[in-house]
PDB file of N, CA and C in Angstrom:
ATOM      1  N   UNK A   1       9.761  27.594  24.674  1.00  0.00           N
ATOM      2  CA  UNK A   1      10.925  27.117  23.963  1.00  0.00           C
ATOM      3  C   UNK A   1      11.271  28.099  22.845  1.00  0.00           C
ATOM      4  N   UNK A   2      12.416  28.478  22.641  1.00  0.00           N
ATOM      5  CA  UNK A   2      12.925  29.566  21.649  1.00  0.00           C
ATOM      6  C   UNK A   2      13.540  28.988  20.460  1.00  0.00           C
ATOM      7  N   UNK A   3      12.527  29.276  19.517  1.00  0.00           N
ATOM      8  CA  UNK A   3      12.786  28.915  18.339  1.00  0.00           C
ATOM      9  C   UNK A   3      14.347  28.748  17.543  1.00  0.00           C
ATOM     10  N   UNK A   4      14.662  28.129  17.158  1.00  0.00           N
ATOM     11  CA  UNK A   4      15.892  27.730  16.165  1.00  0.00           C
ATOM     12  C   UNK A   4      16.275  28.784  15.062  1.00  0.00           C
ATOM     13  N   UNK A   5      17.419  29.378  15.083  1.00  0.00           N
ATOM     14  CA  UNK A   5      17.306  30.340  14.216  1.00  0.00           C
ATOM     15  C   UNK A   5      18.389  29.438  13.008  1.00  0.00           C
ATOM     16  N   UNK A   6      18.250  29.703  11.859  1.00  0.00           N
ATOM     17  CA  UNK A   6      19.089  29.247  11.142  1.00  0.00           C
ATOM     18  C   UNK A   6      20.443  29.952  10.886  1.00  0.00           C
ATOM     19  N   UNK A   7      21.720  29.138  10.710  1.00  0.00           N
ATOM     20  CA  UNK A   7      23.041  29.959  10.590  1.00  0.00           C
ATOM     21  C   UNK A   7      23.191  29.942   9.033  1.00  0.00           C
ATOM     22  N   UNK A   8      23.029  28.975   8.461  1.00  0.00           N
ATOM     23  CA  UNK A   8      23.368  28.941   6.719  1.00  0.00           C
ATOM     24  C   UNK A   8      22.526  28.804   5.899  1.00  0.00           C
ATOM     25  N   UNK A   9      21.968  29.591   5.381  1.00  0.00           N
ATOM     26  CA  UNK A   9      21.270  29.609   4.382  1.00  0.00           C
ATOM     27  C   UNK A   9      20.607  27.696   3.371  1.00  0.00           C
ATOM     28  N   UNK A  10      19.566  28.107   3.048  1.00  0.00           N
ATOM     29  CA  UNK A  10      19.376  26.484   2.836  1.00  0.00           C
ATOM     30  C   UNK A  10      19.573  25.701   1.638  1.00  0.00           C
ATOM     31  N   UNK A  11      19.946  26.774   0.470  1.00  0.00           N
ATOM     32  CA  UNK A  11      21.039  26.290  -0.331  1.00  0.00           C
ATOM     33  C   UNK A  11      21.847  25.122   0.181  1.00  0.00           C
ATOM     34  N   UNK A  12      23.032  25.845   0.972  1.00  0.00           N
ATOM     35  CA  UNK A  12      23.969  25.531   1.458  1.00  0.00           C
ATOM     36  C   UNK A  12      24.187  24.044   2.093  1.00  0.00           C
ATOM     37  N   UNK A  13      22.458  24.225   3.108  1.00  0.00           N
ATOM     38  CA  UNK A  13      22.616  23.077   3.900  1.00  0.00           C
ATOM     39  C   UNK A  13      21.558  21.394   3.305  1.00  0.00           C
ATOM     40  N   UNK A  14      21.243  22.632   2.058  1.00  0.00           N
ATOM     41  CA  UNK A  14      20.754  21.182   1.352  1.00  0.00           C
ATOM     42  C   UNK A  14      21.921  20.398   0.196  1.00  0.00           C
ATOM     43  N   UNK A  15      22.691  21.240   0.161  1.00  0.00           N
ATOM     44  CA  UNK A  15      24.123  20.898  -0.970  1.00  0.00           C
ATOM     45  C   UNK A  15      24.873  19.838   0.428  1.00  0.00           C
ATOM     46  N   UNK A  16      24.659  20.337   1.423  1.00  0.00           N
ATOM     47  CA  UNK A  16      25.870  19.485   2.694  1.00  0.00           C
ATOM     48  C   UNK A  16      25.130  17.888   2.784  1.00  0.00           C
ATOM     49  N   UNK A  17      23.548  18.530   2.968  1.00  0.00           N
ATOM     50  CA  UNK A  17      22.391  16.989   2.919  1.00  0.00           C
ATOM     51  C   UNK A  17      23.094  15.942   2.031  1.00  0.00           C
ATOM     52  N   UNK A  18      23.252  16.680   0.949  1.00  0.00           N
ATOM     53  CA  UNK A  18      23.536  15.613  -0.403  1.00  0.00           C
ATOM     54  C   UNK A  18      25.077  14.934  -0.449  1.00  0.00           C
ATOM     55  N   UNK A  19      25.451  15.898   0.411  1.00  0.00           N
ATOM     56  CA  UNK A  19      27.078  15.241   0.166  1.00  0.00           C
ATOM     57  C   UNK A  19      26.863  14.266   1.584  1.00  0.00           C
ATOM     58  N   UNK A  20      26.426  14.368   2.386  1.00  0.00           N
ATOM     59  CA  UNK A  20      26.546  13.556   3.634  1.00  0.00           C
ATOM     60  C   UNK A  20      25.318  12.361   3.452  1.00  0.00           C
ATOM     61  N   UNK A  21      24.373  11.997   3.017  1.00  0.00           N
ATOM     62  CA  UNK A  21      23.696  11.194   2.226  1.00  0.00           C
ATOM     63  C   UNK A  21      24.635  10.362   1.224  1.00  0.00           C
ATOM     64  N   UNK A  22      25.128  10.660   0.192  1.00  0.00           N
ATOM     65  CA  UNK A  22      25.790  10.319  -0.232  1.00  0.00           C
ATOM     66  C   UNK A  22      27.023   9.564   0.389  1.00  0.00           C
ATOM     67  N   UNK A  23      27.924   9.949   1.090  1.00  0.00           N
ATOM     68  CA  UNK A  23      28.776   9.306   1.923  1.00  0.00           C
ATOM     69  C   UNK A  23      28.729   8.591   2.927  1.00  0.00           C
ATOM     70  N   UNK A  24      27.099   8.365   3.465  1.00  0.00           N
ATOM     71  CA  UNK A  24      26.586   7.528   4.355  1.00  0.00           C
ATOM     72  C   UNK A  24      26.339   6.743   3.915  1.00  0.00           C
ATOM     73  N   UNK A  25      25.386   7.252   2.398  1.00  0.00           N
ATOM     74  CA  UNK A  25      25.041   5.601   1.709  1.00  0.00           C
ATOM     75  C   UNK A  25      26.157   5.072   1.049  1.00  0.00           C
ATOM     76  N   UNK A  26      27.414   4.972   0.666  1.00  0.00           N
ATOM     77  CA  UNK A  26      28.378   4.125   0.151  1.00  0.00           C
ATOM     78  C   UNK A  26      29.257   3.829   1.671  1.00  0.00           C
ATOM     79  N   UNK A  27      29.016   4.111   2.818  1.00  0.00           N
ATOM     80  CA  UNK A  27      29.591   3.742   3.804  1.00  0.00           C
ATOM     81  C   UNK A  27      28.536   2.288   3.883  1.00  0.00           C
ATOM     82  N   UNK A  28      27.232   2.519   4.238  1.00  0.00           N
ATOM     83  CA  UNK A  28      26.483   1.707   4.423  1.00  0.00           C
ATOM     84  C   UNK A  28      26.074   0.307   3.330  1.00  0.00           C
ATOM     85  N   UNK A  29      26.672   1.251   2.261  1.00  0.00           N
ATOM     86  CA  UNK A  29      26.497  -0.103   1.252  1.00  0.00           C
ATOM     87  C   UNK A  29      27.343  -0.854   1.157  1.00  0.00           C
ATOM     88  N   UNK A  30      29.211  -0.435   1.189  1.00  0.00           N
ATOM     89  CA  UNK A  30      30.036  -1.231   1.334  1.00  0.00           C
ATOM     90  C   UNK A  30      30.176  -2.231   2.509  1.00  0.00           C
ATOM     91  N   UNK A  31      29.334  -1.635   3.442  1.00  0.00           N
ATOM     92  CA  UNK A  31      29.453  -2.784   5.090  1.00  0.00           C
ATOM     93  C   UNK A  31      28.376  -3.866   4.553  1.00  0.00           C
ATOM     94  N   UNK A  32      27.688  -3.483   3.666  1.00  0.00           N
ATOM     95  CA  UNK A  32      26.212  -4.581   3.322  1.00  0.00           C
ATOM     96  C   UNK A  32      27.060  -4.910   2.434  1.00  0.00           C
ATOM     97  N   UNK A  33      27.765  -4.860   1.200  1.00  0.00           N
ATOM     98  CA  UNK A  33      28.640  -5.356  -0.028  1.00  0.00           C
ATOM     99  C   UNK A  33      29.583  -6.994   0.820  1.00  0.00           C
ATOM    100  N   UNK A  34      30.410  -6.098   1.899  1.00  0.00           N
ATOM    101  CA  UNK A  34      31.214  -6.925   2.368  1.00  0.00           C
ATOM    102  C   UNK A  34      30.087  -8.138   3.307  1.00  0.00           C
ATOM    103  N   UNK A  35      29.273  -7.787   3.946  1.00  0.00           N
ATOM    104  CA  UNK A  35      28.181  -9.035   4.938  1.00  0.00           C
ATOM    105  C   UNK A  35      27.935 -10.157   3.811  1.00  0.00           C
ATOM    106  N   UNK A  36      27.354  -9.655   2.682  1.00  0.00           N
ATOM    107  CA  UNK A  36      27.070 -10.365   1.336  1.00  0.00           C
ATOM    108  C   UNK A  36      27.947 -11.376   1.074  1.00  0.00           C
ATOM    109  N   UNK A  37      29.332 -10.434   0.715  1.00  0.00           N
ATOM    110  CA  UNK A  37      30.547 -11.522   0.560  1.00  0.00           C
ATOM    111  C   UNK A  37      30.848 -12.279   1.778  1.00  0.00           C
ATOM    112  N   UNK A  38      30.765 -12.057   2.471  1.00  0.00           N
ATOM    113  CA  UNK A  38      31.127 -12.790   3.776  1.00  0.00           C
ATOM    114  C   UNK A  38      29.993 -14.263   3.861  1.00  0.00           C
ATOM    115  N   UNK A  39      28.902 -13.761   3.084  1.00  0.00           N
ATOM    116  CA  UNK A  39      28.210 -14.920   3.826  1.00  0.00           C
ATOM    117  C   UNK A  39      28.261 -16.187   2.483  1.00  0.00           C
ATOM    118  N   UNK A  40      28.732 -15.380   0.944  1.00  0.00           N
ATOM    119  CA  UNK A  40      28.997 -16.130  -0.150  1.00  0.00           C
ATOM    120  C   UNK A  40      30.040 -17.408   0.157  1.00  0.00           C
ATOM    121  N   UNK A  41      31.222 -16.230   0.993  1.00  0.00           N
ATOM    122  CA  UNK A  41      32.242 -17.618   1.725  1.00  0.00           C
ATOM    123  C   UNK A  41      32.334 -18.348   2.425  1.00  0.00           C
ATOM    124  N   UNK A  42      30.993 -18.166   3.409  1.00  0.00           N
ATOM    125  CA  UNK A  42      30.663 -18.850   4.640  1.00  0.00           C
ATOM    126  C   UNK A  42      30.154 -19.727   4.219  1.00  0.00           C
ATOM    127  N   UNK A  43      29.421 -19.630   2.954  1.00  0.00           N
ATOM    128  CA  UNK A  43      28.548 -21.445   2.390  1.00  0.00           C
ATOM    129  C   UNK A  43      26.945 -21.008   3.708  1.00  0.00           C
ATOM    130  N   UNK A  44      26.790 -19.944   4.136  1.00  0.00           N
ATOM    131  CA  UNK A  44      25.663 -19.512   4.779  1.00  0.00           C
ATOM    132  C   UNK A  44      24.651 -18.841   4.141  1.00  0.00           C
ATOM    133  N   UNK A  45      24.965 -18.525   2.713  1.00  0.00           N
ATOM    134  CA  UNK A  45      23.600 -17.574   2.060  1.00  0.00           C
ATOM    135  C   UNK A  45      22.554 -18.567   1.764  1.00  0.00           C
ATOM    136  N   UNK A  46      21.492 -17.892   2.218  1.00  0.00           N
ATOM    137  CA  UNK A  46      20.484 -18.627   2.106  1.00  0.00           C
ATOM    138  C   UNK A  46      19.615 -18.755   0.522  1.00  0.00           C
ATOM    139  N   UNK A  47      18.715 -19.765  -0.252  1.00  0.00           N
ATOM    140  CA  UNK A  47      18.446 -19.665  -1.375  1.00  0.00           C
ATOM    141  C   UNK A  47      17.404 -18.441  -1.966  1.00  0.00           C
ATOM    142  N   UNK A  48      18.061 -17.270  -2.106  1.00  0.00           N
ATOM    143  CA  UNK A  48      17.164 -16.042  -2.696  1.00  0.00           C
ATOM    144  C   UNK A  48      17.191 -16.139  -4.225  1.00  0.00           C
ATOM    145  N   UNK A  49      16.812 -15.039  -4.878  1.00  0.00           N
ATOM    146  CA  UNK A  49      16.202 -14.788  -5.616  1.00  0.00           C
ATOM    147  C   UNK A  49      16.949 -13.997  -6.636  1.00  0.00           C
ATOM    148  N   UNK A  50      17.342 -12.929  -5.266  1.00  0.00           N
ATOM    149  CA  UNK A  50      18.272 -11.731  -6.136  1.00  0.00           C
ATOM    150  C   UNK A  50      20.118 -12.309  -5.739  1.00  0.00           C
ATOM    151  N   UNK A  51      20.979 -11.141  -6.472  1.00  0.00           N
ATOM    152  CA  UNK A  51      22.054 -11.516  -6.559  1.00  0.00           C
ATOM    153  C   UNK A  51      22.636 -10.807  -5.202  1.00  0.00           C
ATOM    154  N   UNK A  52      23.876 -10.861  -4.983  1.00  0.00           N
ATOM    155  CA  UNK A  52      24.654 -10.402  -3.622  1.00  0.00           C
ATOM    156  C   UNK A  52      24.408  -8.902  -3.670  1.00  0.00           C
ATOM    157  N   UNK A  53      24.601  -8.308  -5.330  1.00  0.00           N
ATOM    158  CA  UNK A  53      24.665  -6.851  -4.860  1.00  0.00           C
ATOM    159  C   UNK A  53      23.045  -6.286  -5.374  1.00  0.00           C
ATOM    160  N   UNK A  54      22.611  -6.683  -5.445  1.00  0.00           N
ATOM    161  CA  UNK A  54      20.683  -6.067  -5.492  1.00  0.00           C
ATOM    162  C   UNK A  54      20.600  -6.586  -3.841  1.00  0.00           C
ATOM    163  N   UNK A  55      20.555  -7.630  -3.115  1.00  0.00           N
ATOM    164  CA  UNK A  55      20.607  -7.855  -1.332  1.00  0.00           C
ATOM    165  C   UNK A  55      21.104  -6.789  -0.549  1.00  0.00           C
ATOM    166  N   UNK A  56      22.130  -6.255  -1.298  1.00  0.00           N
ATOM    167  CA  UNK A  56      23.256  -5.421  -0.581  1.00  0.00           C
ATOM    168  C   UNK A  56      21.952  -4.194  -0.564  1.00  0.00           C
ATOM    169  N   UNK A  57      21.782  -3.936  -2.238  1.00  0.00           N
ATOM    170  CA  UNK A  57      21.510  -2.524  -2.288  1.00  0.00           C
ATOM    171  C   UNK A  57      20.184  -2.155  -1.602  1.00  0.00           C
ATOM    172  N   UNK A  58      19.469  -3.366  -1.530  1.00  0.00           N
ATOM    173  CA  UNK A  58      18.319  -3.302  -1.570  1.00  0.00           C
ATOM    174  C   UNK A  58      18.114  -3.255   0.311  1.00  0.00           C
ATOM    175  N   UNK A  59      19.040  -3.688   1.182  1.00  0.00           N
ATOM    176  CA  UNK A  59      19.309  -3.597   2.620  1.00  0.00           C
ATOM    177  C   UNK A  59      19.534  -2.335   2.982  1.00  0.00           C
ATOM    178  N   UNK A  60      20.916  -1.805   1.704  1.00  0.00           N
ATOM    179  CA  UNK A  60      20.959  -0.494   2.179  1.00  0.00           C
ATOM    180  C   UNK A  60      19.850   0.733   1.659  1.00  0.00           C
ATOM    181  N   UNK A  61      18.960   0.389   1.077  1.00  0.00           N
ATOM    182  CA  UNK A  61      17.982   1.365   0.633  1.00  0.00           C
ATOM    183  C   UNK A  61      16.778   1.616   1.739  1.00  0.00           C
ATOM    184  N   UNK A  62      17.177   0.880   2.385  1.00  0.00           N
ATOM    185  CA  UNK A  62      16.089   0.117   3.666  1.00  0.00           C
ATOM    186  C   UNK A  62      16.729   0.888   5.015  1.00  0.00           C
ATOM    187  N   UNK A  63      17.883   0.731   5.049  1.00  0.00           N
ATOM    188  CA  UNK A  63      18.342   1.396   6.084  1.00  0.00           C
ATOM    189  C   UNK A  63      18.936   3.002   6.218  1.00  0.00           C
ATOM    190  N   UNK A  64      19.532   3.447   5.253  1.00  0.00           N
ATOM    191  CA  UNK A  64      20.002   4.721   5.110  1.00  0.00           C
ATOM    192  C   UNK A  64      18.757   5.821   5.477  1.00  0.00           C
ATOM    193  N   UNK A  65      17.595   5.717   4.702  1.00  0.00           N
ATOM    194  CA  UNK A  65      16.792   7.239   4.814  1.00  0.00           C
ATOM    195  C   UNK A  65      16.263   7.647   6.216  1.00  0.00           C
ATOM    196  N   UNK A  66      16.412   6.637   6.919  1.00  0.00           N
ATOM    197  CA  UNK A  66      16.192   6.513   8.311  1.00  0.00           C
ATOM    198  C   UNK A  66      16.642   7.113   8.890  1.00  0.00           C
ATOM    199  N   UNK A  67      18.112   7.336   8.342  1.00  0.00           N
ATOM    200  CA  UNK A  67      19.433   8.318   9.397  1.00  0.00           C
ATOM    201  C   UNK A  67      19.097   9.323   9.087  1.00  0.00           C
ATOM    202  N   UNK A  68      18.593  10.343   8.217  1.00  0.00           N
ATOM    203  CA  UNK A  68      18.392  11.208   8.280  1.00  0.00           C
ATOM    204  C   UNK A  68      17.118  11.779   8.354  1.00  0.00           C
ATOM    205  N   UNK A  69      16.052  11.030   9.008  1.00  0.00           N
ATOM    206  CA  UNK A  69      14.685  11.556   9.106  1.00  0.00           C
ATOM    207  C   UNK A  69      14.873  12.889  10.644  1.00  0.00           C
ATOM    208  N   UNK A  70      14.475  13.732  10.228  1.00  0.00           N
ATOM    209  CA  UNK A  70      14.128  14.827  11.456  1.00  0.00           C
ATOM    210  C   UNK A  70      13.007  14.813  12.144  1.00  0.00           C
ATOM    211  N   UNK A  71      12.882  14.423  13.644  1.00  0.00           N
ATOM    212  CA  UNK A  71      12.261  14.444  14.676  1.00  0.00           C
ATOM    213  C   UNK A  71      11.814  16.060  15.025  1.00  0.00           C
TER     214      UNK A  71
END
């Protein structure tokens, strides 16, 4: 198997990491923000502990680093 050569320098592609991290996790937090609210109006949240947006954040902290783990 022939090794991977790199095209951009890793500056570069750790500055892109951060911007695409970033825009995944406020994609992912607003879909958990809105489930939250959704379930505030549904009369379906169940009796926790924390508030809608520590649930939110705390779902999406859980799910995001995942997307970018390298195999």
């Amino acid at each position: 198997m022939k090794p991977q050569v790199l095209s951009q320098p890793i500056d570069r592609r750790k500055k892109f990491d951060q911007i695409q991290f970033k825009f995944v996790f406020i994609v992912v937090f607003s879909w958990f923000v809105f489930a939250e609210a959704m379930k505030i109006l549904s009369s379906s949240r169940d009796n926790t502990k924390q508030n809608w947006w520590k649930e939110a954040l705390t779902q999406t902290n859980s799910v995001v680093p995942y997307l970018f783990m390298r195999v």
